[in-house]
N, C-alpha and C. Protein backbone atom coordinates (compact mmCIF):
# COMPACT_ATOMS: atom_id res chain seq x y z
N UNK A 1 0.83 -1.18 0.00
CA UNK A 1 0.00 0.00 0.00
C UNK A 1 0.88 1.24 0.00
N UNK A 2 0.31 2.29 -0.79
CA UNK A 2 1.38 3.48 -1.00
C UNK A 2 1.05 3.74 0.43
N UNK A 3 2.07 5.25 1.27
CA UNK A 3 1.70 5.84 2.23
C UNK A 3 0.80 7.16 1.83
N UNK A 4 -0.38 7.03 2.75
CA UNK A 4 -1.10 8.04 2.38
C UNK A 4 -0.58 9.65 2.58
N UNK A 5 -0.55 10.54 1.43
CA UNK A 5 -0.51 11.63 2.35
C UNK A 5 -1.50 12.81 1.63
N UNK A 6 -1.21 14.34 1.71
CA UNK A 6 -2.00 15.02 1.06
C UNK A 6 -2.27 15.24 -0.11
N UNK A 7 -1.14 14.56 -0.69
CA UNK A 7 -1.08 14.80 -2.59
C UNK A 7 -1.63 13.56 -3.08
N UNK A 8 -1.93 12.21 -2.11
CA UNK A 8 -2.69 11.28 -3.27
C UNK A 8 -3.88 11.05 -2.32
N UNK A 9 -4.36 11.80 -0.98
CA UNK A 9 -5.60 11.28 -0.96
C UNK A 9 -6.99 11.84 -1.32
N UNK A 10 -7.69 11.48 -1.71
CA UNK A 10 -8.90 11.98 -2.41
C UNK A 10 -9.98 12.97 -2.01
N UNK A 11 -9.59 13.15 -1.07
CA UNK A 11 -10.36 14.04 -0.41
C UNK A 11 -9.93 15.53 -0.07
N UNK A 12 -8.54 15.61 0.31
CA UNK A 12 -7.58 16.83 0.61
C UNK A 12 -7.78 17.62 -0.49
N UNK A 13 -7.42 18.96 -0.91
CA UNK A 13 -7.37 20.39 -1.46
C UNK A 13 -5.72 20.62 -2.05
N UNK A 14 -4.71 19.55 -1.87
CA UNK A 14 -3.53 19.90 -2.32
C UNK A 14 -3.65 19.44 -3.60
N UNK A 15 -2.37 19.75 -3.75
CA UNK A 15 -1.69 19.22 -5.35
C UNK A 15 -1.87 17.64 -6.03
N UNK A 16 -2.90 17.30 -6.51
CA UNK A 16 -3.52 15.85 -6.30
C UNK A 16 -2.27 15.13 -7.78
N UNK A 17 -1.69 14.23 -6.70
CA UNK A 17 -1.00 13.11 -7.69
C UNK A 17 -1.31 11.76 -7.63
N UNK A 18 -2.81 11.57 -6.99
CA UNK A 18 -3.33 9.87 -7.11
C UNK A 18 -2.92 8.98 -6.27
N UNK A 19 -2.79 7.96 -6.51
CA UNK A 19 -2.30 6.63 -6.10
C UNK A 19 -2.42 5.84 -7.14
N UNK A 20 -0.81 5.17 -6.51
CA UNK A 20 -0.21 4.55 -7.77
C UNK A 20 -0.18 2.68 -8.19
N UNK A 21 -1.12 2.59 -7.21
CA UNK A 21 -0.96 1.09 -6.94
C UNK A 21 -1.79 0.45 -7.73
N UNK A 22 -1.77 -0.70 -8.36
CA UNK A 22 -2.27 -0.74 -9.66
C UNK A 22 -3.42 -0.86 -9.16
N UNK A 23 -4.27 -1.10 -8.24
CA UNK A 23 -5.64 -1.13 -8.34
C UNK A 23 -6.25 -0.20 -8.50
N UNK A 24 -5.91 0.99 -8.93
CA UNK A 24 -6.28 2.49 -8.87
C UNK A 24 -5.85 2.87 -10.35
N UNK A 25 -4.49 2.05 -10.76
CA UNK A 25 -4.18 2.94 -11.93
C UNK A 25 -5.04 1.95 -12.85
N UNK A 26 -5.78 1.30 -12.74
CA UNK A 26 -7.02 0.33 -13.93
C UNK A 26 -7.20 1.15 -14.77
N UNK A 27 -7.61 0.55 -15.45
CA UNK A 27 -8.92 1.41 -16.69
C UNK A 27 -9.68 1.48 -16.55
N UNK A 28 -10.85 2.37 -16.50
CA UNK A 28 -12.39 2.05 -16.02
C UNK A 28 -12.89 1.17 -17.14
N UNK A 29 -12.75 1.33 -18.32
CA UNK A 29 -13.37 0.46 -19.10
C UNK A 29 -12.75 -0.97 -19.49
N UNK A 30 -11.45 -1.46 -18.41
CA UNK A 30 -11.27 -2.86 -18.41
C UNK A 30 -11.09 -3.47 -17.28
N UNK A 31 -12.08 -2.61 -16.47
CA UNK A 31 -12.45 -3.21 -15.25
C UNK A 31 -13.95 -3.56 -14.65
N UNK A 32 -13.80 -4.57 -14.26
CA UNK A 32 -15.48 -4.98 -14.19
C UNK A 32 -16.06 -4.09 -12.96
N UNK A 33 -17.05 -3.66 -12.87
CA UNK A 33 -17.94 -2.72 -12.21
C UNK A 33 -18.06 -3.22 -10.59
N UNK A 34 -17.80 -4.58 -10.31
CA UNK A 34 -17.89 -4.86 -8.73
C UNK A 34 -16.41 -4.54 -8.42
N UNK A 35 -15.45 -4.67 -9.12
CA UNK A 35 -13.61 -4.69 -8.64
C UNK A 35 -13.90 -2.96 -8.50
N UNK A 36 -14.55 -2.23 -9.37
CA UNK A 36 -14.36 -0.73 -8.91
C UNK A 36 -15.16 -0.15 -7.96
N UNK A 37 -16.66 -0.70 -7.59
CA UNK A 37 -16.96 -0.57 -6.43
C UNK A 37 -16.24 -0.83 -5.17
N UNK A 38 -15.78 -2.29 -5.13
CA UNK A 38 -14.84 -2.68 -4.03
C UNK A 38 -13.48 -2.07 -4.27
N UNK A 39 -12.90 -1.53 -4.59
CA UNK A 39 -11.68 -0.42 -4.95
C UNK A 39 -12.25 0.92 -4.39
N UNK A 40 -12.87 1.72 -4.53
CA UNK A 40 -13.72 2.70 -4.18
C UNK A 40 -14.06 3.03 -2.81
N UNK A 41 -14.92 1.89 -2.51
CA UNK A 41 -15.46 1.81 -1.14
C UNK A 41 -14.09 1.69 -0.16
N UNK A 42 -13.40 0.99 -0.96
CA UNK A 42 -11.63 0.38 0.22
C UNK A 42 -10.79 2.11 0.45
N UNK A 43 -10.78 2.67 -1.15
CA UNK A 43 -10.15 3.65 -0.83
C UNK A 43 -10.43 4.82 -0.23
N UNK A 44 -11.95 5.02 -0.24
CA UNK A 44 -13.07 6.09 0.63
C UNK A 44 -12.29 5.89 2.17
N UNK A 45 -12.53 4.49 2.72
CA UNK A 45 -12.20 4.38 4.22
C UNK A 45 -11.10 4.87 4.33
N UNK A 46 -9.95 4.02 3.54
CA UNK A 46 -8.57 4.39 3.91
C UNK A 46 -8.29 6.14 3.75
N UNK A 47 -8.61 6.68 2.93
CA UNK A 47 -8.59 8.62 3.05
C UNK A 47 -9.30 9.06 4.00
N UNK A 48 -10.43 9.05 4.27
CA UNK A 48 -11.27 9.71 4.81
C UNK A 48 -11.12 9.18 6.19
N UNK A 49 -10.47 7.79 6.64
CA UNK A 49 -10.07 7.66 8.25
C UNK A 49 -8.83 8.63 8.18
N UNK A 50 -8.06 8.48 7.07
CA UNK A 50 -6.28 9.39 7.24
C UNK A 50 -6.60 10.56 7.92
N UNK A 51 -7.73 11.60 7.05
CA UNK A 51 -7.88 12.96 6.94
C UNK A 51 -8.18 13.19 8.62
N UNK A 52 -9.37 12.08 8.89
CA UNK A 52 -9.53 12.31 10.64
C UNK A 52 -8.54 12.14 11.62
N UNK A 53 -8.04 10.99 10.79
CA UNK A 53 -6.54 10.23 11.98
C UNK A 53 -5.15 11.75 12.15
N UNK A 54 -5.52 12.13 11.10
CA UNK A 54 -4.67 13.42 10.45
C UNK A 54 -4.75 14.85 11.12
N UNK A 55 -6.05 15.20 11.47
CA UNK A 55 -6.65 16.46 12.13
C UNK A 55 -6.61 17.21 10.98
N UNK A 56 -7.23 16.50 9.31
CA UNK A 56 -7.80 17.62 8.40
C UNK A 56 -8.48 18.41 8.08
N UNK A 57 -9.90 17.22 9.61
CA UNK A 57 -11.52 18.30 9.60
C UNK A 57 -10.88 19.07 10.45
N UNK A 58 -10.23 19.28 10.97
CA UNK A 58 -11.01 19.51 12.24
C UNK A 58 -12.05 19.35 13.27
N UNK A 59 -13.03 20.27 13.54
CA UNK A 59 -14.37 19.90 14.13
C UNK A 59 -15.45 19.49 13.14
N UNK A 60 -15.16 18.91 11.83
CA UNK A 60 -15.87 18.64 11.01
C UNK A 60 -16.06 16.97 10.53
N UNK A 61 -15.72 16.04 11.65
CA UNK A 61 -15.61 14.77 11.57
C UNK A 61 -16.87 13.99 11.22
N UNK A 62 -17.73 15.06 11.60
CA UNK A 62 -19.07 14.05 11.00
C UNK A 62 -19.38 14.25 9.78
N UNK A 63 -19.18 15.58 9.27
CA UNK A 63 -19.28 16.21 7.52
C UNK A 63 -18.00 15.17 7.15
N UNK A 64 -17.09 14.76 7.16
CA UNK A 64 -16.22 13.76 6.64
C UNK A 64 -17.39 12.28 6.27
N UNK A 65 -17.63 11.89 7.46
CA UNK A 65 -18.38 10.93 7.70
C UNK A 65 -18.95 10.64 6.59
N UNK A 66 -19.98 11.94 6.73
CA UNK A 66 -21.00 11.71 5.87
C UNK A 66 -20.58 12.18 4.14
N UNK A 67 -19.33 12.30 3.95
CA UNK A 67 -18.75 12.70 2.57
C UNK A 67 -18.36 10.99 2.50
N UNK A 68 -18.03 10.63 3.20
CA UNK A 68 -17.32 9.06 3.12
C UNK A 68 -18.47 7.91 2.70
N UNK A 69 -19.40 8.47 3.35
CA UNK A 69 -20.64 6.93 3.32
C UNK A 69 -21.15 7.49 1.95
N UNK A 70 -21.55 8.99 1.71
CA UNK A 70 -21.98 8.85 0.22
C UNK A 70 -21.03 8.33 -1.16
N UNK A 71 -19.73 8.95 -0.82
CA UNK A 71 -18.83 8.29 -2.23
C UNK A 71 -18.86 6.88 -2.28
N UNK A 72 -19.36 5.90 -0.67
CA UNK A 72 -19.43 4.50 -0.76
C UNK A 72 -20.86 4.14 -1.48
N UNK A 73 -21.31 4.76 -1.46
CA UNK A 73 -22.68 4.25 -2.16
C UNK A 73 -22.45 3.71 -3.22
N UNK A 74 -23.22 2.32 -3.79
CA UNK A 74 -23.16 1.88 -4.91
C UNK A 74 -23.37 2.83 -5.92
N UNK A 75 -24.56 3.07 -5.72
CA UNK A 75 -25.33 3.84 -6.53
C UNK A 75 -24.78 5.05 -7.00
N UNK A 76 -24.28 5.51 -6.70
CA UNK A 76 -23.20 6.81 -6.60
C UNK A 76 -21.59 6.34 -7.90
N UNK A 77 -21.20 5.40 -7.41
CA UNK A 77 -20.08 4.86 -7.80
C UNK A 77 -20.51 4.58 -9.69
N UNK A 78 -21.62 3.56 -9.26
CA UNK A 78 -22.40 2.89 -10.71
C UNK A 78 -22.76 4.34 -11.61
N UNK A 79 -23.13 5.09 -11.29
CA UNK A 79 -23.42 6.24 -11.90
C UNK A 79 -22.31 7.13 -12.16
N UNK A 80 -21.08 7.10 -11.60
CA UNK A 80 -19.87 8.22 -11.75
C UNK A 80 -19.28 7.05 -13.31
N UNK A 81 -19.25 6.16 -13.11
CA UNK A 81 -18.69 4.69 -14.15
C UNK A 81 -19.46 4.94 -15.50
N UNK A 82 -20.75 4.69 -15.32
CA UNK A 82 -21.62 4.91 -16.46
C UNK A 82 -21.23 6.20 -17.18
N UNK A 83 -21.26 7.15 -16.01
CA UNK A 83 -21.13 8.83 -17.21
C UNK A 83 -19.50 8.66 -17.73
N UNK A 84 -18.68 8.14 -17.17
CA UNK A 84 -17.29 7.60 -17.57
C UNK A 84 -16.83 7.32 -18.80
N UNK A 85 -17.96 6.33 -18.86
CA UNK A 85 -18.26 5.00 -19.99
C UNK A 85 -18.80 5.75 -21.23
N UNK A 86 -19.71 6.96 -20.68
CA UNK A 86 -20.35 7.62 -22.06
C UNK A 86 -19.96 8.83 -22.37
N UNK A 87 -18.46 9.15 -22.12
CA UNK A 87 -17.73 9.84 -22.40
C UNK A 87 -16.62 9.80 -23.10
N UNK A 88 -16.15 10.86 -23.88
CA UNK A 88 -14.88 10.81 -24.47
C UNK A 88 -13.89 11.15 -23.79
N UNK A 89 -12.61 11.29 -23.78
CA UNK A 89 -11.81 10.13 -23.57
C UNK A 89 -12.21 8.63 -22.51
N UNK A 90 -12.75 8.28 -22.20
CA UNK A 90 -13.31 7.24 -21.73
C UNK A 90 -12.26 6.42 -21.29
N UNK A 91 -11.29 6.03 -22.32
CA UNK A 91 -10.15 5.24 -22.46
C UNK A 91 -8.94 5.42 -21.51
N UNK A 92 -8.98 6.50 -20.71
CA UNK A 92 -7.75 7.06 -20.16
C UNK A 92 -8.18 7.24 -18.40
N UNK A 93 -9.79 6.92 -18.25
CA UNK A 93 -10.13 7.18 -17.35
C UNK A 93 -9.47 6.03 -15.98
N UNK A 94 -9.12 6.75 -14.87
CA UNK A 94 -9.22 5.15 -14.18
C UNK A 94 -9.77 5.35 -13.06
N UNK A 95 -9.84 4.05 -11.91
CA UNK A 95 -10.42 3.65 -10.73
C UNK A 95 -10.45 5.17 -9.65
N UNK A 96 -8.75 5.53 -9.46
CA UNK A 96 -8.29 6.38 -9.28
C UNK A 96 -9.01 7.92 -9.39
N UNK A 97 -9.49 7.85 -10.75
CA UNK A 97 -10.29 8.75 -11.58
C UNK A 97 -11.98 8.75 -10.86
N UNK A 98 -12.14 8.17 -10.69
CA UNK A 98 -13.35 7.72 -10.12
C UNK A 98 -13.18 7.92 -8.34
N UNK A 99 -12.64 7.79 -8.07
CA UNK A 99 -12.83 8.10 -6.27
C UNK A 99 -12.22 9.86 -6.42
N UNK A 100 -11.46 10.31 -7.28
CA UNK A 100 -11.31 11.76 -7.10
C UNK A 100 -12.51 12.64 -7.46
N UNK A 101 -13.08 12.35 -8.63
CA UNK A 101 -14.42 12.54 -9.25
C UNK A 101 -15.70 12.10 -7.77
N UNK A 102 -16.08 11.49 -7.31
CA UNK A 102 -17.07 11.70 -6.58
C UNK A 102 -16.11 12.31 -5.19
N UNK A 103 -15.41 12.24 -4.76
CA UNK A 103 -14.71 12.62 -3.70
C UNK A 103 -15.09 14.23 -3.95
N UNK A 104 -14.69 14.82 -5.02
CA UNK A 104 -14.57 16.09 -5.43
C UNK A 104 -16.44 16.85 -5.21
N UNK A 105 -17.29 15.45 -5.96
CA UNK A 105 -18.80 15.80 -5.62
C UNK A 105 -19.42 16.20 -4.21
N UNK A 106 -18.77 15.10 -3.56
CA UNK A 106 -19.16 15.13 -2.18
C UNK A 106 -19.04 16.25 -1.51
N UNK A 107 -17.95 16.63 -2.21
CA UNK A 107 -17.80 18.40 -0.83
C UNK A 107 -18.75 19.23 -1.29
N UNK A 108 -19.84 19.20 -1.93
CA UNK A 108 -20.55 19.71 -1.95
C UNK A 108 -22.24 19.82 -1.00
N UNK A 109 -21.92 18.62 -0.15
CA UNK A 109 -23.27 17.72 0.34
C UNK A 109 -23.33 19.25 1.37
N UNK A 110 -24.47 19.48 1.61
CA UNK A 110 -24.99 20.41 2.48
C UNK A 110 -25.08 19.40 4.03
């Protein structure tokens, strides 16, 4: 497992350089849709415990929370994949691509 820090986890405001471990650097379109849910959901926990373990909320541990359980949603995930899928470049997209993309949605949850 890489070490997490502010430049590859998905949730932070820095200089985003990913994660490099191949389960992240996939293709979305040569990866089957349960390996990127379960990739997703794995990498939601592992950031979003860092950011708390970290003191990134601050007093905002439950707005984490609740940024964490929505990017786990299937439903959420299946739908970031699909618009993926029906997009151009499509081909270049990856797993990786997909937890920054709803990660990025989430900070929006009221």
């Amino acid at each position: 497992m890489t070490e997490i820090n502010d430049n590859n986890n998905c949730f932070t405001h820095a200089i985003y350089h990913g994660r490099d471990e191949e389960e992240f650097t996939r293709l979305v379109r040569d990866t089957p849709i349960e390996e990127i849910i379960t990739s997703v959901q794995k990498r939601v926990e592992e950031d979003g415990q860092w950011c708390i373990d970290n003191d990134r909320v601050g007093d905002n541990e439950d707005k984490m929370r609740q940024m964490m359980e929505w990017v786990s949603r299937e439903v959420n995930i299946r739908q970031c994949v699909n618009w993926i899928l029906d997009k151009e470049p499509a081909a270049d997209r990856t797993v990786d691509f997909v937890c920054r993309d709803l990660s990025n949605a989430s900070k929006s949850l009221g």
